[in-house]
N, C-alpha and C. Protein backbone atom coordinates (compact mmCIF):
# COMPACT_ATOMS: atom_id res chain seq x y z
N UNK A 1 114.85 89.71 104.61
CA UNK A 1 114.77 89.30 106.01
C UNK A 1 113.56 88.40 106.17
N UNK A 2 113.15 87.01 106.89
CA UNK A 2 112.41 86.24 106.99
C UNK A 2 111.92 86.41 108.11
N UNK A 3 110.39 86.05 107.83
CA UNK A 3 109.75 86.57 109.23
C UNK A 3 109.01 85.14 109.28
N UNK A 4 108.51 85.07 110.37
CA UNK A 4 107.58 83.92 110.72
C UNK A 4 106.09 83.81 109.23
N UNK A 5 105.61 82.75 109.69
CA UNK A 5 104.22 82.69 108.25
C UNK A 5 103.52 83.24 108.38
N UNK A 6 102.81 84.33 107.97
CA UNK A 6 101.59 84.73 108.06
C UNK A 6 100.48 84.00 108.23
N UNK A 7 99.74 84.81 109.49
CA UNK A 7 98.27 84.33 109.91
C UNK A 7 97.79 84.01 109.37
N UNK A 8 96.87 82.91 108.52
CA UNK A 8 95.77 83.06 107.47
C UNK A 8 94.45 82.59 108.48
N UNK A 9 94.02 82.59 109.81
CA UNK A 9 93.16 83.02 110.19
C UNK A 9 92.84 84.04 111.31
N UNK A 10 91.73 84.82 110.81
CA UNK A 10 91.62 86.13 111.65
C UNK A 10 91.94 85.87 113.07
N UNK A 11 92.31 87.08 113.70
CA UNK A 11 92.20 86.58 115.73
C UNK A 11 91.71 87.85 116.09
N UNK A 12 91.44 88.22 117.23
CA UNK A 12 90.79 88.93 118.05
C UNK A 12 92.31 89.95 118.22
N UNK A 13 92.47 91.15 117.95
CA UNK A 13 93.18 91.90 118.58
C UNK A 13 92.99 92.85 120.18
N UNK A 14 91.75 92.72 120.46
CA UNK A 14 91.51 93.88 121.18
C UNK A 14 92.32 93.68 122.75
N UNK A 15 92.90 92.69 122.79
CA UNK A 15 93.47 92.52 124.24
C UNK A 15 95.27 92.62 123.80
N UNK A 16 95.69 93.41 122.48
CA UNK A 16 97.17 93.17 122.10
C UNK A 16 97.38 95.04 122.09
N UNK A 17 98.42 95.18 122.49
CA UNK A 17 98.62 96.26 121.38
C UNK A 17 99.40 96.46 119.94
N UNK A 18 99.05 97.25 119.20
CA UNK A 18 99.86 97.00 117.97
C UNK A 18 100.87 97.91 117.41
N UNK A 19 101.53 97.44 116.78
CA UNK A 19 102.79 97.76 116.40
C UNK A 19 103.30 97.79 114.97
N UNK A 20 102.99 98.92 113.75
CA UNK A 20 103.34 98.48 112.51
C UNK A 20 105.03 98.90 112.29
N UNK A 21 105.80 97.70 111.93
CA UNK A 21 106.90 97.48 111.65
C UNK A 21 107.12 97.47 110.10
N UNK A 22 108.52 98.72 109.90
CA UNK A 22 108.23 98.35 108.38
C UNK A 22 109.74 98.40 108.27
N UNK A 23 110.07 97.20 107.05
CA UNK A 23 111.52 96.63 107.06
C UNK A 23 111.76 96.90 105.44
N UNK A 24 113.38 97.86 105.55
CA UNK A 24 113.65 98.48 104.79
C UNK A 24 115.16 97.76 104.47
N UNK A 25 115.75 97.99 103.45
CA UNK A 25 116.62 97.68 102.64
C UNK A 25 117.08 97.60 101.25
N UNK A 26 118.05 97.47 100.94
CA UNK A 26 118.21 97.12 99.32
C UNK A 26 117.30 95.97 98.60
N UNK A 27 117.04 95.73 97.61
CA UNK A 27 116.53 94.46 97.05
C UNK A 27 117.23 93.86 96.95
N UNK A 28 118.87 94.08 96.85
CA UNK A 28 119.97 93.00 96.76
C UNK A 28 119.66 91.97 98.40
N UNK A 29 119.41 92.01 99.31
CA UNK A 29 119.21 91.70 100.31
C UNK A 29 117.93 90.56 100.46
N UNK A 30 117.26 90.44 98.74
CA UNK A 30 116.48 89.09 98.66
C UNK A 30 115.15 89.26 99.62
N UNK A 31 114.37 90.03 99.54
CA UNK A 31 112.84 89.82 100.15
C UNK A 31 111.96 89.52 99.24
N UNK A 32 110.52 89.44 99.76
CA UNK A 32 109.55 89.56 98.56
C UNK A 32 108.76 90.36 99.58
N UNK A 33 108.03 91.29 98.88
CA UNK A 33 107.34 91.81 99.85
C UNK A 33 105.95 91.18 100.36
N UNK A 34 105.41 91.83 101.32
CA UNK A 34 103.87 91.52 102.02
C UNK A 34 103.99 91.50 103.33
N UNK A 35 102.36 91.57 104.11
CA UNK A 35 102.52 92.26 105.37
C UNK A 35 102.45 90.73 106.01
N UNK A 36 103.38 90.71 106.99
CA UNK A 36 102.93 89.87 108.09
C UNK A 36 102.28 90.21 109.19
N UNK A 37 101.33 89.53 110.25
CA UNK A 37 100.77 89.68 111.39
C UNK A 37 101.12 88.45 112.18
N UNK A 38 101.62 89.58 113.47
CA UNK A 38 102.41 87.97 114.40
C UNK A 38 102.17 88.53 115.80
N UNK A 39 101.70 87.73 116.60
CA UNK A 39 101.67 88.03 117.42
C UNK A 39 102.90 87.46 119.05
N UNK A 40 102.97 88.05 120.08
CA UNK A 40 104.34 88.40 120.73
C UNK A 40 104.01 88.56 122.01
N UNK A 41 104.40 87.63 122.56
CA UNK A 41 104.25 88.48 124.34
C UNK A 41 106.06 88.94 124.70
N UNK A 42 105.71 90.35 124.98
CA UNK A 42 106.73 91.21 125.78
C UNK A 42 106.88 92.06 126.65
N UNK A 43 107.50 91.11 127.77
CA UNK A 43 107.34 92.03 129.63
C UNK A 43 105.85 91.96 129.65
N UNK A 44 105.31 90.49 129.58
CA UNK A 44 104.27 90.32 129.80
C UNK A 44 102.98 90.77 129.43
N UNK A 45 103.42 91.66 128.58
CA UNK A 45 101.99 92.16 127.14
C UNK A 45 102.04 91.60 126.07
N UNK A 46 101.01 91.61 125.26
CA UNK A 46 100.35 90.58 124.14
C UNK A 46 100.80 92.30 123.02
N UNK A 47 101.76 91.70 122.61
CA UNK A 47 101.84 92.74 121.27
C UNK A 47 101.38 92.02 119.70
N UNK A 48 100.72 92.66 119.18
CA UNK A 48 100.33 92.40 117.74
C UNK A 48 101.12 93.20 116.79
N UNK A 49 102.35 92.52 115.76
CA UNK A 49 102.96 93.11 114.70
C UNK A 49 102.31 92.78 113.35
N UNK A 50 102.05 94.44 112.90
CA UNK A 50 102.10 94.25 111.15
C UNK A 50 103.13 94.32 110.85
N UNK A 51 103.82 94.03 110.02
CA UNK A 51 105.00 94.10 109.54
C UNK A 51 104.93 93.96 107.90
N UNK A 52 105.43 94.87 107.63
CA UNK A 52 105.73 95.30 106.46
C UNK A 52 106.94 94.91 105.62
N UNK A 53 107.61 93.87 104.99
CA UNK A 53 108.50 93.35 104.79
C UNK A 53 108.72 93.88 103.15
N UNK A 54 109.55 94.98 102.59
CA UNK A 54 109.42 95.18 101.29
C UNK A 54 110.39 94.87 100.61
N UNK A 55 110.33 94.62 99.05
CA UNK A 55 110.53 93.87 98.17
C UNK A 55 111.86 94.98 97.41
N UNK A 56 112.13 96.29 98.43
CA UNK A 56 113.49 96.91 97.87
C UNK A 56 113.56 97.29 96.61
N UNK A 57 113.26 97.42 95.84
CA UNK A 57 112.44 97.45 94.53
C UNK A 57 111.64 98.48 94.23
N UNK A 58 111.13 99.51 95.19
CA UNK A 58 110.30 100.52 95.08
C UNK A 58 110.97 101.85 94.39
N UNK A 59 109.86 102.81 93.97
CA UNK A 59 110.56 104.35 93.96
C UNK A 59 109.99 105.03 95.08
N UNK A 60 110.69 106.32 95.07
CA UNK A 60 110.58 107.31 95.58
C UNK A 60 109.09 107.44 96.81
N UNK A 61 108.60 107.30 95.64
CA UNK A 61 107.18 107.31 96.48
C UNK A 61 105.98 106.69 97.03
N UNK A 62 106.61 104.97 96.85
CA UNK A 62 106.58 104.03 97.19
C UNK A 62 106.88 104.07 98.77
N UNK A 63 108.82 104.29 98.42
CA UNK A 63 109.12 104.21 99.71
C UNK A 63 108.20 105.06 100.90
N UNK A 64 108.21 106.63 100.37
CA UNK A 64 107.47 107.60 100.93
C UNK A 64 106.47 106.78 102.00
N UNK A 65 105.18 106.55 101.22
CA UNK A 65 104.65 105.79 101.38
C UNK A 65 104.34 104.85 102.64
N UNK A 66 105.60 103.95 102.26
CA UNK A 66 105.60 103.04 103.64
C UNK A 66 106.06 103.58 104.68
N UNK A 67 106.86 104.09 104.48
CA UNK A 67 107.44 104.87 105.88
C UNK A 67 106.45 105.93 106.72
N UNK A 68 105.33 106.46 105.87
CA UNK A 68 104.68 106.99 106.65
C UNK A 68 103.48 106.67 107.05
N UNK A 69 103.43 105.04 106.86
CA UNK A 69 102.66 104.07 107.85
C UNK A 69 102.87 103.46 109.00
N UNK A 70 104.86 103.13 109.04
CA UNK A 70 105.39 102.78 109.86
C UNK A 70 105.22 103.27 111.43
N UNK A 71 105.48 103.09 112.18
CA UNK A 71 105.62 103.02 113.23
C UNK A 71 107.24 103.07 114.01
N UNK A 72 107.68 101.69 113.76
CA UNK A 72 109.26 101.71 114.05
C UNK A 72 109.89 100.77 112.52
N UNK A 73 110.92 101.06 112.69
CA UNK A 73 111.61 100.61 111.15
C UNK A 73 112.82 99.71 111.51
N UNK A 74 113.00 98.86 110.80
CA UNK A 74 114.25 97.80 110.63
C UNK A 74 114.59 98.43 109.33
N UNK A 75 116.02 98.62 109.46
CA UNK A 75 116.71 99.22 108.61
C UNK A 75 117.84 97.71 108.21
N UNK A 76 117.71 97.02 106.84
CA UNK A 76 118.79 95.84 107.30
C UNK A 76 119.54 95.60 105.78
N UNK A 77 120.23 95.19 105.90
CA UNK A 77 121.50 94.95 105.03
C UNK A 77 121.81 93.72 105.13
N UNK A 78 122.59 93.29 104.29
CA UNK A 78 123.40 91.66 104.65
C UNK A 78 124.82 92.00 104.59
N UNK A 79 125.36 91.39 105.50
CA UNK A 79 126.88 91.54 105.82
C UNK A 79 127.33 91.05 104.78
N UNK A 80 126.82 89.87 103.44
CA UNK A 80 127.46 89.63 101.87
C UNK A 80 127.27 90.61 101.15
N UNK A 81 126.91 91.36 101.51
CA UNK A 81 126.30 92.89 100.37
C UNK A 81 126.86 94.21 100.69
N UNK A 82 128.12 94.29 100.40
CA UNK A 82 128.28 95.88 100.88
C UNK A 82 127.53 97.09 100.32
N UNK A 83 126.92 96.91 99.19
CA UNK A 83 125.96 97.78 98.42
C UNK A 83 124.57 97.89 99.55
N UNK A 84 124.14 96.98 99.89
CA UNK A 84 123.15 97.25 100.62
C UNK A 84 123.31 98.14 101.63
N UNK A 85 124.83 97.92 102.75
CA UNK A 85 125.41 98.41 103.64
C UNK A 85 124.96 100.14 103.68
N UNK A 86 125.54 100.29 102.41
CA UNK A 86 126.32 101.91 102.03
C UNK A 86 124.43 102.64 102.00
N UNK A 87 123.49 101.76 101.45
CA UNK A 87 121.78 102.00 101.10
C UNK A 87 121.81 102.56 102.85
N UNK A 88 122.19 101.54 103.94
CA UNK A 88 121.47 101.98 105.23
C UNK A 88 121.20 103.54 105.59
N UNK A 89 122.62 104.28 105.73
CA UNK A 89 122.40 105.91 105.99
C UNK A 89 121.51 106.44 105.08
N UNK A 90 121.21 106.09 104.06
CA UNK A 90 119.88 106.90 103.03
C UNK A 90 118.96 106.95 103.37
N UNK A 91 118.71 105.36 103.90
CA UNK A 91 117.47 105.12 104.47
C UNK A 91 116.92 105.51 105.71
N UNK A 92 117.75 105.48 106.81
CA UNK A 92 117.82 106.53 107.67
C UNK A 92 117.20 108.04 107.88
N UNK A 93 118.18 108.31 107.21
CA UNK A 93 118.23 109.95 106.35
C UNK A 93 116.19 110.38 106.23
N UNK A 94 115.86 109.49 105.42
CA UNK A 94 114.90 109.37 104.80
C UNK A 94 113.50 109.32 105.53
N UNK A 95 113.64 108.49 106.63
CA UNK A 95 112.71 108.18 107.72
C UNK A 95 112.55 109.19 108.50
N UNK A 96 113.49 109.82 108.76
CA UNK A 96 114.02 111.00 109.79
C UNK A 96 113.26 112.24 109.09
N UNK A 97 113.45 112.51 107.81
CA UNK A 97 112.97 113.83 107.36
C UNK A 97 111.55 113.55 106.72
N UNK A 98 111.35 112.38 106.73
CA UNK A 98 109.73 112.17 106.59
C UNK A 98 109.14 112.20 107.39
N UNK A 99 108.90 111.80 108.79
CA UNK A 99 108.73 112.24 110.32
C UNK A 99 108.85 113.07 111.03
N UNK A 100 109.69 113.98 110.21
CA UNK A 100 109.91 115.48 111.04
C UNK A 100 109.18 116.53 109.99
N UNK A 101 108.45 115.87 108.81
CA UNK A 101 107.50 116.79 108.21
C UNK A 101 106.58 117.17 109.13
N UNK A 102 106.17 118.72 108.88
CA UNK A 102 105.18 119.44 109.52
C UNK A 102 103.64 118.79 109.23
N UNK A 103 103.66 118.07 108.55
CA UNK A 103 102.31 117.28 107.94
C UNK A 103 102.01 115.87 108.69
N UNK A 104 103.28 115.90 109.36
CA UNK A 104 103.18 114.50 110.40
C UNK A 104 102.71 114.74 111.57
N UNK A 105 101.82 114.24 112.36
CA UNK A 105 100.94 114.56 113.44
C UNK A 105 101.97 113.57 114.61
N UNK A 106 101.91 113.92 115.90
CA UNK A 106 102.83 113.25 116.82
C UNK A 106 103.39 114.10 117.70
N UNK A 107 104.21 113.56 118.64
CA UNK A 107 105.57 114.71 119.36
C UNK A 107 106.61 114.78 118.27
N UNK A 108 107.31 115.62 118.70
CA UNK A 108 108.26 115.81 117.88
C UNK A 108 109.64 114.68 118.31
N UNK A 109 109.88 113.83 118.75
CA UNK A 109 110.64 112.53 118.80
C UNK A 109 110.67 111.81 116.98
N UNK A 110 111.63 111.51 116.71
CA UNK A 110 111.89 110.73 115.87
C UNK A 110 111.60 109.10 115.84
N UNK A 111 110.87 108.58 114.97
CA UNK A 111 110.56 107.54 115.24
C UNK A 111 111.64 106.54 115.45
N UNK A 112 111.46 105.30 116.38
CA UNK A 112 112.36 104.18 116.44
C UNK A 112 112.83 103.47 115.24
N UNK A 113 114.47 103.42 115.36
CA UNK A 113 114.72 102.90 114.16
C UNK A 113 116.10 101.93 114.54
N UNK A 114 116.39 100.57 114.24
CA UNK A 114 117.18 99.63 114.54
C UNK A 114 117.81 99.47 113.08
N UNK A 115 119.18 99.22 113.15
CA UNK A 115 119.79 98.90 111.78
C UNK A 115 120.48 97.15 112.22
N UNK A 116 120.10 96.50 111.35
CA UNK A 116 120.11 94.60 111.64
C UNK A 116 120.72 94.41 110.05
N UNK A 117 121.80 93.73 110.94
CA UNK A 117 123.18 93.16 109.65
C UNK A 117 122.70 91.85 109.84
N UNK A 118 122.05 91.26 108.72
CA UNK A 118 121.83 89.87 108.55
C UNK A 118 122.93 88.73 108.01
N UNK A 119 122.44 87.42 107.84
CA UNK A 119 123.17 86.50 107.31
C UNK A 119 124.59 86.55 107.58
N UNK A 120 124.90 86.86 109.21
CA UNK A 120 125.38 86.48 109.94
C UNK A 120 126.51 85.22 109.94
N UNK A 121 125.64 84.31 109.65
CA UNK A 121 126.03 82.98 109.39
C UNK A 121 127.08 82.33 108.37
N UNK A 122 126.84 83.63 107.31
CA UNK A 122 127.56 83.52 105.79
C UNK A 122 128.97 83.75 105.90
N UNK A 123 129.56 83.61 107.22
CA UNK A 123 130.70 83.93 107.28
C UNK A 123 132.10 84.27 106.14
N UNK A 124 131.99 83.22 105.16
CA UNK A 124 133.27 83.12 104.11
C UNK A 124 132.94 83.89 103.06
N UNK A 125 131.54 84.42 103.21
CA UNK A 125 130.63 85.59 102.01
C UNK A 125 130.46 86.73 102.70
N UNK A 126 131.28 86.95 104.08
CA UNK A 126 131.01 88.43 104.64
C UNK A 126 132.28 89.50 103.96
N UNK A 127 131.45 90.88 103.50
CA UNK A 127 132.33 91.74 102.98
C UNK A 127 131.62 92.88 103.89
N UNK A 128 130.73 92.73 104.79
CA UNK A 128 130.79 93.96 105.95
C UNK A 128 131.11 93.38 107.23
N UNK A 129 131.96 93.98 108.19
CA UNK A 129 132.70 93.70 109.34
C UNK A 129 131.57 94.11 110.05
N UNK A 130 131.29 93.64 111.54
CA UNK A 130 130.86 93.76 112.93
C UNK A 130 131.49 95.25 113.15
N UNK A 131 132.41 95.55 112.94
CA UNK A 131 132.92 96.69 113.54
C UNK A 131 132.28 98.41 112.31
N UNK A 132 132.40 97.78 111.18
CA UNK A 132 131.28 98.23 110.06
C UNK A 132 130.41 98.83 110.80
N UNK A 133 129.36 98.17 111.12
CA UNK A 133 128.49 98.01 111.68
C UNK A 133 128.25 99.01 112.73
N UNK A 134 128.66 98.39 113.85
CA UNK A 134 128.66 98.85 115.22
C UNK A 134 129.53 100.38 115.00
N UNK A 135 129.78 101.07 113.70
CA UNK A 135 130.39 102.63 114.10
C UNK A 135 129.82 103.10 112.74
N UNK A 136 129.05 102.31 112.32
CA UNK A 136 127.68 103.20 111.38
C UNK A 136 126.79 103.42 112.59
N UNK A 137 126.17 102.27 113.32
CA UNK A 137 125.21 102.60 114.60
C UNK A 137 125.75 103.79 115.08
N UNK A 138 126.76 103.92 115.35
CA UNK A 138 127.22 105.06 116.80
C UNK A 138 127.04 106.43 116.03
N UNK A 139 127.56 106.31 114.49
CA UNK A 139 127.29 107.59 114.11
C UNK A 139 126.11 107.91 113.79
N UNK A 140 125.05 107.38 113.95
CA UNK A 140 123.71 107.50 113.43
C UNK A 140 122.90 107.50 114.75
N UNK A 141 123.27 107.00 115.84
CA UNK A 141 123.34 106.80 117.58
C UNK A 141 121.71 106.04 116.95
N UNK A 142 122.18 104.86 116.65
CA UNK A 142 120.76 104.16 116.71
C UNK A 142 121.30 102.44 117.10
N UNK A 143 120.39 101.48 117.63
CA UNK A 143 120.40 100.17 118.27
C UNK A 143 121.52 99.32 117.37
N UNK A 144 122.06 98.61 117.19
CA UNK A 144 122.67 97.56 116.16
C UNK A 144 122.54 96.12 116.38
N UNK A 145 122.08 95.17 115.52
CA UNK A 145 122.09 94.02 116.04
C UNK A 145 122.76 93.03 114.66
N UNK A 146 123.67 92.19 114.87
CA UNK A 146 123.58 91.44 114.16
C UNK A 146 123.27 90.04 114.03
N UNK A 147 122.28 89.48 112.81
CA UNK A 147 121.72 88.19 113.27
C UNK A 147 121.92 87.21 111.93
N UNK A 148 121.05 86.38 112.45
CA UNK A 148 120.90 85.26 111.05
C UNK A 148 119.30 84.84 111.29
N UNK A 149 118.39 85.36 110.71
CA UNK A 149 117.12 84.76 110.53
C UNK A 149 116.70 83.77 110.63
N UNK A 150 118.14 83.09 109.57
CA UNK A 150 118.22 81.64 108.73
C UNK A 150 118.17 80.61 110.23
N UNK A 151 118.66 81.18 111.12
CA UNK A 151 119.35 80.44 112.29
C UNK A 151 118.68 80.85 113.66
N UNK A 152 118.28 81.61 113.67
CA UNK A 152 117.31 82.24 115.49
C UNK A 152 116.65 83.30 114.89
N UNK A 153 115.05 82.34 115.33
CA UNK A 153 114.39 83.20 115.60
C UNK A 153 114.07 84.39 116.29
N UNK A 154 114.80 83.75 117.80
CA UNK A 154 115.00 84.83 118.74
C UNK A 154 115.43 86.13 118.92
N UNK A 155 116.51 86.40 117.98
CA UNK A 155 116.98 87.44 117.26
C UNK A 155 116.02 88.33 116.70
N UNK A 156 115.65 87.62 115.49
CA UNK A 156 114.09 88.70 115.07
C UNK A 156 113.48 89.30 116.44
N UNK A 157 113.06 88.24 117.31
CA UNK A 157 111.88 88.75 118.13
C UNK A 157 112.88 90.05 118.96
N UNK A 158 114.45 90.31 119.22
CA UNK A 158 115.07 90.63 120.01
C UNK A 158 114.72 92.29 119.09
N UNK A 159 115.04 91.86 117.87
CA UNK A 159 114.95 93.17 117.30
C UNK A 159 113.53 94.12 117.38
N UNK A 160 112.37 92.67 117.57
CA UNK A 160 110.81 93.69 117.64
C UNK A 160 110.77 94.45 118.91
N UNK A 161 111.50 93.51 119.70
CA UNK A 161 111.22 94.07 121.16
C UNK A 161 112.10 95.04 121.64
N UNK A 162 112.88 96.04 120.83
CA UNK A 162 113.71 96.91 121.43
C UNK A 162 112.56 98.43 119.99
N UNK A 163 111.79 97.81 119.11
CA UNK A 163 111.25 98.55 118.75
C UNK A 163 110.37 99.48 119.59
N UNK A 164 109.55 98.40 120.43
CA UNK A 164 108.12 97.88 121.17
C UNK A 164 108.67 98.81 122.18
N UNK A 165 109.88 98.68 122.81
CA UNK A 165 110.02 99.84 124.45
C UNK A 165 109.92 100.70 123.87
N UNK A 166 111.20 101.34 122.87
CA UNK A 166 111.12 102.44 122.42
C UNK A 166 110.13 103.49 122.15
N UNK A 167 108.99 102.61 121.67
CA UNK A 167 107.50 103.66 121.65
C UNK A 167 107.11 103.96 122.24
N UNK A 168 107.21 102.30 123.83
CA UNK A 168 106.46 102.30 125.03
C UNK A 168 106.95 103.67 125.49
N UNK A 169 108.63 103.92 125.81
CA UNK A 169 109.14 105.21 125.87
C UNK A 169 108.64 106.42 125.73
N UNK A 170 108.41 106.20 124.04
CA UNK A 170 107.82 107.75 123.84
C UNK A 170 106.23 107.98 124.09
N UNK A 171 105.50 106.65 124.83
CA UNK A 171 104.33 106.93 125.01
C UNK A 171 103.74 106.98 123.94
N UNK A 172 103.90 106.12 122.73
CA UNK A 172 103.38 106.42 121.91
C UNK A 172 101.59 105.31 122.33
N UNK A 173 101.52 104.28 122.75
CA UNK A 173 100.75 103.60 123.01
C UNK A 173 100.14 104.25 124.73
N UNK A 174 98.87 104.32 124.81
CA UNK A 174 98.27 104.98 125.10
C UNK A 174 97.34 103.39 126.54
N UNK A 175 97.90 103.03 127.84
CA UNK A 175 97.39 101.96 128.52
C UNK A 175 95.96 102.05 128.68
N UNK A 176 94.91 100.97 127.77
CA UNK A 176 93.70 101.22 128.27
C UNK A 176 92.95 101.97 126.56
N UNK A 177 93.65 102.06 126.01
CA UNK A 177 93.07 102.13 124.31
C UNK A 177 93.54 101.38 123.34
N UNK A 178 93.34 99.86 123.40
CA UNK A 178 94.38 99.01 122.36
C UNK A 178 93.26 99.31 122.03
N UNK A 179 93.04 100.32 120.85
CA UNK A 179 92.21 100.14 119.41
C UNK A 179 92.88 99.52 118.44
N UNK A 180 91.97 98.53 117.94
CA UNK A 180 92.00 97.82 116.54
C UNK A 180 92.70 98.63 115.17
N UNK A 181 93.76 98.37 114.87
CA UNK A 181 94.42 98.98 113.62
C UNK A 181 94.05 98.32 112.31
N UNK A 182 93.80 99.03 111.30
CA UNK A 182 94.29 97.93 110.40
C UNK A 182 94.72 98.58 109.14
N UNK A 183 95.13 97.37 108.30
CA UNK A 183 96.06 97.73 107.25
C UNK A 183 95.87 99.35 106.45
N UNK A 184 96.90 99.93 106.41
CA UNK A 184 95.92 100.90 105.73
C UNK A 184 95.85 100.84 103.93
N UNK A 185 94.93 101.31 103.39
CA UNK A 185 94.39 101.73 102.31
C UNK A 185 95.54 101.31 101.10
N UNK A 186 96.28 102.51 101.74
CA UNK A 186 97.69 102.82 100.67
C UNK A 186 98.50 101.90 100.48
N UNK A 187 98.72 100.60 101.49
CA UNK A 187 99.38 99.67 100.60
C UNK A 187 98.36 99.01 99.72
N UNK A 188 97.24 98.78 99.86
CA UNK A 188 97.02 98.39 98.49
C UNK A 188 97.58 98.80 96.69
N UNK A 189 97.91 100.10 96.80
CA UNK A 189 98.33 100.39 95.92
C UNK A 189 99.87 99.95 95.48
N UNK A 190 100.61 99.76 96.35
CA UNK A 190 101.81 99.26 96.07
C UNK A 190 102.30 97.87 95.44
N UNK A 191 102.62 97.17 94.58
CA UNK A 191 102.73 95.90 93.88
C UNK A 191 103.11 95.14 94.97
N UNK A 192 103.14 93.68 94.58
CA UNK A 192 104.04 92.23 95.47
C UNK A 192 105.19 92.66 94.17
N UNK A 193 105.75 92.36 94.87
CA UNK A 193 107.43 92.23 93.46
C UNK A 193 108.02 91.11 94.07
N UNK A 194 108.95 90.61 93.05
CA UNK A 194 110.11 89.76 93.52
C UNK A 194 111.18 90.71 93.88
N UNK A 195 112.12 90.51 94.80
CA UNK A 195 113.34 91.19 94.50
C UNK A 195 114.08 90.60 93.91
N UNK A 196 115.34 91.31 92.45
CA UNK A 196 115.99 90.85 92.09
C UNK A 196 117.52 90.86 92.41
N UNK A 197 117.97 90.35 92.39
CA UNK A 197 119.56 90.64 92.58
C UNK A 197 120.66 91.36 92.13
N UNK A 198 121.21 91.59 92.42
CA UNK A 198 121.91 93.02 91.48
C UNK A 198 123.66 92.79 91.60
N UNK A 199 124.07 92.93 90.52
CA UNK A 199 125.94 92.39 91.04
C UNK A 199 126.32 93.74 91.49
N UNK A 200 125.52 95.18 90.66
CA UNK A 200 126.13 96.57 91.06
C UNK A 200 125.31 96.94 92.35
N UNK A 201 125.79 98.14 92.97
CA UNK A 201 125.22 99.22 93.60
C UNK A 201 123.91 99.60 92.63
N UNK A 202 122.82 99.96 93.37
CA UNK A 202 121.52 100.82 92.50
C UNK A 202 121.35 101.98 93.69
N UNK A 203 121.01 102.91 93.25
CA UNK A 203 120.21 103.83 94.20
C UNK A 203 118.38 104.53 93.40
């Protein structure tokens, strides 16, 4: 999934609030990983996204890991990849029972999670249907969007900003304490990888 370029000079956060986004999928689905920082006005607030864009490629405790830095999650697949597709409910699965560990500090709400069928566009290379889609969402009762990166931006931003209420929702952001976040620790430990491509299913 393609995100805008990363910042390469510092800015002032203290007037944003922030938001770490972490985007999950198969590696068949072509990322490389690394964090982006972008900033967003929505319903008239200055939101600041980390975003976590990974390289699909991880183990176990890798994934672990990111997910329990996250905040809200893009769960995404490409509509040319049914292997990736079938990855979404795992990943799911996964977020859900890592968040509902007793070791996780919070309310007990499940964190926000959007599932985004990409490459959209690839029409004559689609082997997952819209309708795919839209009754994996319903059984999982989570947002669905399908987009093309390649093609609107707007889309991305559509997907941050249904993250962004959702928290607003659970109150997770607190009016009157945008404290300064920053990266934490533990991705340092995690590699840049390429993702490679895969003709099979991997789990």
């Amino acid at each position: 999934m393609s995100f805008p370029r990363p910042l390469r000079r510092s800015i002032s956060l203290s007037p944003a609030r922030t938001l770490r986004l972490v985007v999950l999928g198969q590696g068949a689905v072509g990322k490389t990983e690394m964090i982006y920082r972008h900033m967003a006005v929505i319903d008239g607030e200055m939101v600041h996204f980390e975003i976590l864009d990974t390289a699909g490629q991880e183990d176990s405790l890798q994934i672990e890991e990111k997910i329990k830095w996250g905040d809200g999650f893009a769960v995404v697949y490409s509509v040319t990849d049914r292997c990736s597709f079938d990855e979404v409910m795992r990943l799911c699965f996964l977020i859900n029972h890592i968040h509902s560990s007793p070791k996780r500090s919070g309310g007990s709400e499940q964190p926000p999670v959007v599932i985004v069928a990409n490459k959209k566009d690839l029409q004559f290379d689609r082997m997952v249907s819209t309708q795919d889609g839209e009754n994996l969402s319903k059984a999982l009762k989570l947002p669905f969007y399908e987009i093309s990166t390649r093609d609107s931006y707007e889309e991305t931003v559509t997907v941050f900003s249904t993250l962004y209420q959702e928290l607003m929702r659970q109150g997770h952001f607190s009016p009157g304490s945008f404290k300064r976040r920053t990266v934490s620790k533990v991705m340092e430990k995690i590699p840049k990888m390429q993702a490679i491509s895969n003709k099979g299913c991997s789990y």
